[in-house]
Protein backbone atom coordinates (compact mmCIF):
# COMPACT_ATOMS: atom_id res chain seq x y z
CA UNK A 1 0.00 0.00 0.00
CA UNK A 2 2.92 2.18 0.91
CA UNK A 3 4.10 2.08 -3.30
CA UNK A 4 0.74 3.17 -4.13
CA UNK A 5 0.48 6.04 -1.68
CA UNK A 6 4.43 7.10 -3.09
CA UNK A 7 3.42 6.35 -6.87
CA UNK A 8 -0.04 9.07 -6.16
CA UNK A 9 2.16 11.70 -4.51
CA UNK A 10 4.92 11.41 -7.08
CA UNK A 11 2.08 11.83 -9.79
CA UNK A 12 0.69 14.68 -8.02
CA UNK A 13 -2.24 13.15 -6.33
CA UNK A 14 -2.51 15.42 -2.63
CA UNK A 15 -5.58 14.14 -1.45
CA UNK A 16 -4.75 10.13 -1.33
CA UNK A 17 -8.29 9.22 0.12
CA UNK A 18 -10.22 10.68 -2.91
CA UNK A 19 -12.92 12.00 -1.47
CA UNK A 20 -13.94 15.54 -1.96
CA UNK A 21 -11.35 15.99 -4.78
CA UNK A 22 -12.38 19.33 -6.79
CA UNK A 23 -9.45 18.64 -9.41
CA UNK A 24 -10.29 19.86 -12.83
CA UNK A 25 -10.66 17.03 -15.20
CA UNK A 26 -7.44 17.79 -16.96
CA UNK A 27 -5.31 17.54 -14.15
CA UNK A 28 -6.80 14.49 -12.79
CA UNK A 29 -6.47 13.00 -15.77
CA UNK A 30 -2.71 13.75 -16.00
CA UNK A 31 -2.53 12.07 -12.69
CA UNK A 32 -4.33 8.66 -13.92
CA UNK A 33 -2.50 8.54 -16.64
CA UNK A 34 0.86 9.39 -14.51
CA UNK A 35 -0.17 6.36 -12.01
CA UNK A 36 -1.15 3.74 -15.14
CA UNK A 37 2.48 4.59 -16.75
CA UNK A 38 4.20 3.80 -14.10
CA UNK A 39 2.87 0.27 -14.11
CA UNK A 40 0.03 0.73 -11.61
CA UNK A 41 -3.40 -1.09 -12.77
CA UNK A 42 -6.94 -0.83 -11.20
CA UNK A 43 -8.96 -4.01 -10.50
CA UNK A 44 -12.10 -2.68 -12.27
CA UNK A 45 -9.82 -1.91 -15.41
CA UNK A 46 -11.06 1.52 -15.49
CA UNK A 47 -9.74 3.47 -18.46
CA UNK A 48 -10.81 7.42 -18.09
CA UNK A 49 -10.32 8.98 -21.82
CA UNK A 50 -12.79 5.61 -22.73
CA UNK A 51 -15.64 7.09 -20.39
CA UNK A 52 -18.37 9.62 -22.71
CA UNK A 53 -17.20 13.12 -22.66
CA UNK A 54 -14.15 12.91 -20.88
CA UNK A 55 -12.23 11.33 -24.00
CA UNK A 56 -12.85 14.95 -25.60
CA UNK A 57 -10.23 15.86 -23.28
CA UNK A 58 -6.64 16.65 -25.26
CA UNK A 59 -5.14 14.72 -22.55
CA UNK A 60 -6.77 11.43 -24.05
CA UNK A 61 -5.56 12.53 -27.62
CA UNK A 62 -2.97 9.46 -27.74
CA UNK A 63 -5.45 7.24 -25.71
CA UNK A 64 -8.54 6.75 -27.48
């Protein structure tokens, strides 16, 4: 648990709970993206820039 925690602070995450985040959507998605290139996977296989809107983002450009 203690490489996750250091992986989301070295991608920028400050809130490591999650809850009450207010990030704008670019940013957050940097820090996905940060945490998923670095080797870390989610169990539900989430993949942001696949989810509606959100791919619009210029972040997703490459990831689509």
């Amino acid at each position: 648990m203690e490489d996750v925690k250091s992986g989301m602070r070295a991608c920028g995450y400050t809130n490591l709970a999650g809850t009450g985040d207010k990030t704008p959507i670019d940013q957050a998605l940097k820090r996905f993206y940060c945490m998923k290139d670095s080797g870390f996977t989610r169990k539900d296989n989430l993949d942001l820039c696949k989810q509606g809107r959100i791919g619009e983002s210029p972040i997703c450009e490459d990831r689509r």
